[in-house]
C-alpha atoms as a PDB file:
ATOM      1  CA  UNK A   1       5.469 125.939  56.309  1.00  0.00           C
ATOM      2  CA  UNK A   2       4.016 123.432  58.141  1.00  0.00           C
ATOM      3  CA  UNK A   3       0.178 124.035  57.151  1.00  0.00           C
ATOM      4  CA  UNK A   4      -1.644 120.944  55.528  1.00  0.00           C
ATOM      5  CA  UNK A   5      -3.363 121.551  52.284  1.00  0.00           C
ATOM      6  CA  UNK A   6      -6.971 120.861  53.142  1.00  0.00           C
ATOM      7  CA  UNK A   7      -6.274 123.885  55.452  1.00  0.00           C
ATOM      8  CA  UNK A   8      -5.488 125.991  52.512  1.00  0.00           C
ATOM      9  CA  UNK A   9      -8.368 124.960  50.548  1.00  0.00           C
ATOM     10  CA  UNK A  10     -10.585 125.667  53.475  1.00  0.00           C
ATOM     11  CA  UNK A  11      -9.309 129.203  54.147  1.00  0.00           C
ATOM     12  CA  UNK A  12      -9.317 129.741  50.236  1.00  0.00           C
ATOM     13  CA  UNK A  13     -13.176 128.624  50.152  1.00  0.00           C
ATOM     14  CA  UNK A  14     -13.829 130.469  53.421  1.00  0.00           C
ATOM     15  CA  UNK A  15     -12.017 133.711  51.514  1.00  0.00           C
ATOM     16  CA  UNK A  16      -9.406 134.643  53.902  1.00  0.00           C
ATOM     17  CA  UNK A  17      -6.363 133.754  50.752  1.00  0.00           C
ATOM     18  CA  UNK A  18      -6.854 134.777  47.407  1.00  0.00           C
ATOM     19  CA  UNK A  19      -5.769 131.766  44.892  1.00  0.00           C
ATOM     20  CA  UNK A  20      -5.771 130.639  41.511  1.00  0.00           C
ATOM     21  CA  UNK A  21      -6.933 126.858  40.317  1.00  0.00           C
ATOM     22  CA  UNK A  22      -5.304 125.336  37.854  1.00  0.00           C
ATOM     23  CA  UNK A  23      -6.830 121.840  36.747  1.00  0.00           C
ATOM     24  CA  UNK A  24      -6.333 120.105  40.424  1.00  0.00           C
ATOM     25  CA  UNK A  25      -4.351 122.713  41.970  1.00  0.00           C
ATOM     26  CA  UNK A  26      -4.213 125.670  43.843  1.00  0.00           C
ATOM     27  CA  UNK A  27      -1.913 128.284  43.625  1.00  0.00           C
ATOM     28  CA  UNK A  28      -1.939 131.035  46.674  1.00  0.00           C
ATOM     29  CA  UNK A  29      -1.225 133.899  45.205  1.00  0.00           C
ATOM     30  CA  UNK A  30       0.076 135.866  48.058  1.00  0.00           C
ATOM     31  CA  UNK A  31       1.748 133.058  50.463  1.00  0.00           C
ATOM     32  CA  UNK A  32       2.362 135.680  53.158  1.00  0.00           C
ATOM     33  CA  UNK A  33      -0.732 135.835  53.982  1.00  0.00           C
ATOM     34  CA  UNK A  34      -0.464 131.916  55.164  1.00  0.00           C
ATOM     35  CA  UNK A  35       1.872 132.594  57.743  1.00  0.00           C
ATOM     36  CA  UNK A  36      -0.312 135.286  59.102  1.00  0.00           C
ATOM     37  CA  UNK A  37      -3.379 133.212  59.158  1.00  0.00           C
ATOM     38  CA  UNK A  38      -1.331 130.325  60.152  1.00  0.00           C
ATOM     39  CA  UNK A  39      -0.159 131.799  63.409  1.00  0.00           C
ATOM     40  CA  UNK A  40      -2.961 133.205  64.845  1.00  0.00           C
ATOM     41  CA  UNK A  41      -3.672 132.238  68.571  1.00  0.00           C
ATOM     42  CA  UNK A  42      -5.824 128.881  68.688  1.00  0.00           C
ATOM     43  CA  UNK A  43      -6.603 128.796  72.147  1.00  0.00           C
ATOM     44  CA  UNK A  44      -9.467 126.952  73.691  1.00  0.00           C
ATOM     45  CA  UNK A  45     -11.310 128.877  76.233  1.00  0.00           C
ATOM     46  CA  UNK A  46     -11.653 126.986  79.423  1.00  0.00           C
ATOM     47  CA  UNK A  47     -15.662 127.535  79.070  1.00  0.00           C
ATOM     48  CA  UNK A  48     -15.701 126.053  75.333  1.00  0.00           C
ATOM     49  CA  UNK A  49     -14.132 122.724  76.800  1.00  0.00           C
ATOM     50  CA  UNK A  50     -16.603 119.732  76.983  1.00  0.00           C
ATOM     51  CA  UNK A  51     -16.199 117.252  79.868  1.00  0.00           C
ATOM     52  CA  UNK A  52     -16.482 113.693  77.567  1.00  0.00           C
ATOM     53  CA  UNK A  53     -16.921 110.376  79.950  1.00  0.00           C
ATOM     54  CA  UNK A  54     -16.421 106.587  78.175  1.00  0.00           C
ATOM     55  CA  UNK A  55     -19.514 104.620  77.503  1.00  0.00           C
ATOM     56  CA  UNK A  56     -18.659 102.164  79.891  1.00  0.00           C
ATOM     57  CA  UNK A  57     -18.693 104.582  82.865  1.00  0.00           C
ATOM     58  CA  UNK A  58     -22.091 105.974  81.297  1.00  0.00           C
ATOM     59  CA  UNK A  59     -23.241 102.450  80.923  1.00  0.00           C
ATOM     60  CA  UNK A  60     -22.997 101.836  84.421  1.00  0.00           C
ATOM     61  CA  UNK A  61     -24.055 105.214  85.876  1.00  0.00           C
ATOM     62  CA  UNK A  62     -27.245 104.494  83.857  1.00  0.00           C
ATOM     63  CA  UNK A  63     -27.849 100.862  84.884  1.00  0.00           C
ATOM     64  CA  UNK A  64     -27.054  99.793  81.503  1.00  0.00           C
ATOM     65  CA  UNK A  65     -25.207  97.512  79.356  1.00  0.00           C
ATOM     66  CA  UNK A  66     -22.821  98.373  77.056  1.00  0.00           C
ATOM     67  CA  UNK A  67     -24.571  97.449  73.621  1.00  0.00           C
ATOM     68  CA  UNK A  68     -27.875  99.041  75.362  1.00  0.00           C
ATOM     69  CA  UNK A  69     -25.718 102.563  75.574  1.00  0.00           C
ATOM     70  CA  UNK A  70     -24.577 102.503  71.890  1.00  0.00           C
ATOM     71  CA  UNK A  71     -28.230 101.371  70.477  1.00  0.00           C
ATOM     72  CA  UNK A  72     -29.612 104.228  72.306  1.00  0.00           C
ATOM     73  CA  UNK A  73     -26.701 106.346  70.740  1.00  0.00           C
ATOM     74  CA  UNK A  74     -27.159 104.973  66.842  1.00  0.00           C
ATOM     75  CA  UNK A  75     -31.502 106.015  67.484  1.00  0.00           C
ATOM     76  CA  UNK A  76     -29.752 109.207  68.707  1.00  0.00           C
ATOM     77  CA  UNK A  77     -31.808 108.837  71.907  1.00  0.00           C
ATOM     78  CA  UNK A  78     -28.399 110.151  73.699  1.00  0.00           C
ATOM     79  CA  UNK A  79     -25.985 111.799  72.293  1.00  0.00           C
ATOM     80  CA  UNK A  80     -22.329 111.209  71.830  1.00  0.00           C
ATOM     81  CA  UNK A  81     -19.474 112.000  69.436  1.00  0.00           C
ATOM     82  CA  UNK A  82     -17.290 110.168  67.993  1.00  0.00           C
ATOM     83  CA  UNK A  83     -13.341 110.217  68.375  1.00  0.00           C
ATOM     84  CA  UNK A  84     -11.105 108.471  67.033  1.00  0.00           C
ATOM     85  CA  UNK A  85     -13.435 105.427  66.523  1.00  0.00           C
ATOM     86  CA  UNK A  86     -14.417 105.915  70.575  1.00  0.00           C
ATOM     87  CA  UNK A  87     -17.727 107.106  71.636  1.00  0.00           C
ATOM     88  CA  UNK A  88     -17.628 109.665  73.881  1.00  0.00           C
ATOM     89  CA  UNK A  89     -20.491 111.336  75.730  1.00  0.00           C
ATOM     90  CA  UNK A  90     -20.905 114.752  77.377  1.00  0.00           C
ATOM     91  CA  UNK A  91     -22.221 115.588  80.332  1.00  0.00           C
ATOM     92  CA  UNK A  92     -24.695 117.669  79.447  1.00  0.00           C
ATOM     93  CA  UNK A  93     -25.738 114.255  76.909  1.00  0.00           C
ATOM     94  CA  UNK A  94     -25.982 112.156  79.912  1.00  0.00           C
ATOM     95  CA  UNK A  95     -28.011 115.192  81.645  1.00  0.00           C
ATOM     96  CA  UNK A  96     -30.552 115.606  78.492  1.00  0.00           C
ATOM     97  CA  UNK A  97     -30.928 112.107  78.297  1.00  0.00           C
ATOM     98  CA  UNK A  98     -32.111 111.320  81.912  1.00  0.00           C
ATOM     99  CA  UNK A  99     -34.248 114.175  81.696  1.00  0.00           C
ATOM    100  CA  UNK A 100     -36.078 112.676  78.759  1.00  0.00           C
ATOM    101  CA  UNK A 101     -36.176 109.180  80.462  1.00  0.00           C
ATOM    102  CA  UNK A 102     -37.836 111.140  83.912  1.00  0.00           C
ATOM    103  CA  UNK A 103     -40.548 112.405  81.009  1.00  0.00           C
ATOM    104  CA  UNK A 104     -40.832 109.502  79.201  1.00  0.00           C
ATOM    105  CA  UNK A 105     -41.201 107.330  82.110  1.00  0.00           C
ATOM    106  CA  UNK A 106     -44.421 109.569  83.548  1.00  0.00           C
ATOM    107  CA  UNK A 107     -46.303 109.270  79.985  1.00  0.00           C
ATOM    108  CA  UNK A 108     -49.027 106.693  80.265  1.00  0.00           C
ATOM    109  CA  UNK A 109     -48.114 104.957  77.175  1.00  0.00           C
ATOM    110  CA  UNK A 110     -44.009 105.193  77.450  1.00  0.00           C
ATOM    111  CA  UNK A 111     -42.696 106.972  74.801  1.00  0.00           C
ATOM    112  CA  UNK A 112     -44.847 105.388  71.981  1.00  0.00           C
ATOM    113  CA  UNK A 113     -47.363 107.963  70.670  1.00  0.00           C
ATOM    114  CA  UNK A 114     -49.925 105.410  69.451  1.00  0.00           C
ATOM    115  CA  UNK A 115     -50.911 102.306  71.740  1.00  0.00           C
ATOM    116  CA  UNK A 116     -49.143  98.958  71.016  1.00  0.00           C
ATOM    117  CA  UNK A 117     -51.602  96.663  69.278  1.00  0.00           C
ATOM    118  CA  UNK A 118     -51.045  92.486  70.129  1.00  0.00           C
ATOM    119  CA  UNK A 119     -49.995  90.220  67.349  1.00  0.00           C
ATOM    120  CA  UNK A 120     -54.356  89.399  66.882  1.00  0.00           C
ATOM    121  CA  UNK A 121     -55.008  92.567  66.480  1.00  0.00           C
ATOM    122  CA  UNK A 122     -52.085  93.099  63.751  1.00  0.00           C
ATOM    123  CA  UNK A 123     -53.597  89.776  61.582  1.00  0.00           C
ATOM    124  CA  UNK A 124     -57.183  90.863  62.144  1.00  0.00           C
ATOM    125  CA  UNK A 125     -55.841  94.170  60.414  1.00  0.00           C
ATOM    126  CA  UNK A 126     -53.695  92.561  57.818  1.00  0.00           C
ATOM    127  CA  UNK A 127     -56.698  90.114  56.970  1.00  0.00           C
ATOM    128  CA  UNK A 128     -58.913  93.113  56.630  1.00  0.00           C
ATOM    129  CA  UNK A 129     -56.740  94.915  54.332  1.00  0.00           C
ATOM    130  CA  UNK A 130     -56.436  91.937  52.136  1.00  0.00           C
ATOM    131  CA  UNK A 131     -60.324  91.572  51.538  1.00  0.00           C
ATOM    132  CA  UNK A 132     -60.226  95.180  50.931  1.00  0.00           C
ATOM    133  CA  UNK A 133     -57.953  94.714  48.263  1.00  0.00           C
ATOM    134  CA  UNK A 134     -59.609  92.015  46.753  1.00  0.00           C
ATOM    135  CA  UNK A 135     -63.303  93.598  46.771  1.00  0.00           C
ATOM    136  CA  UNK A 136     -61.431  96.696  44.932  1.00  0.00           C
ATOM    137  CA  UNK A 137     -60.145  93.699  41.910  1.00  0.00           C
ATOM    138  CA  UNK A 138     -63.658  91.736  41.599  1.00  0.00           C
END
């Protein structure tokens, strides 16, 4: 037949074959209707194709490195999918993510929401906490 069985479980789930389960397995009960299903058309319409471009060729259309690329990818600044192992990134990914960079870049504090406070400032608040705490005990 020629259709693998994850296939059948998804069509059964999806309802398009009636079956019966028996402890781990599935029995179609009318196995016509898998060839039927089975060879319906499975064209890909020219518009629902996705242009997908390597990293490295993003990487250096974006004046980046590499490793830069995928840590923006794993924070999901960028998008990109995964095939086969291989990050791949659409156009329209590469678009979006300029786009946000152009925004970003014309904030007055970057893309941080609340102002970066210096390693002083992060003690004097630690320090403060800590008396806190220990005015609350005595």
């Amino acid at each position: 037949m020629g259709v693998h069985p994850k296939t059948v479980y998804h069509w059964v789930r999806d309802g398009k074959v009636k079956a019966i389960k028996r402890e781990k397995n599935l029995f179609v009960e009318e196995p016509e209707d898998l060839s039927a299903i089975s060879s319906a058309p499975n064209e890909i319409k020219e518009e629902d194709r996705i242009p997908l471009v390597r990293g490295k060729e993003v990487a250096e259309l974006l004046g980046i490195s590499d490793r830069r690329l995928r840590q923006l990818a794993e924070c999901g600044k960028i998008g990109c999918r995964k095939i086969f192992g291989a990050r791949r990134y659409s156009v329209q990914d590469i678009r979006d993510f300029i786009a946000y960079k152009a925004v970003r870049d014309r904030l007055p504090n970057g893309d941080r929401t609340v102002p970066k406070s210096t390693a002083k400032e992060k003690r004097e608040n630690v320090m403060r906490w800590v008396m806190n705490r220990l005015a609350e005990k005595a």
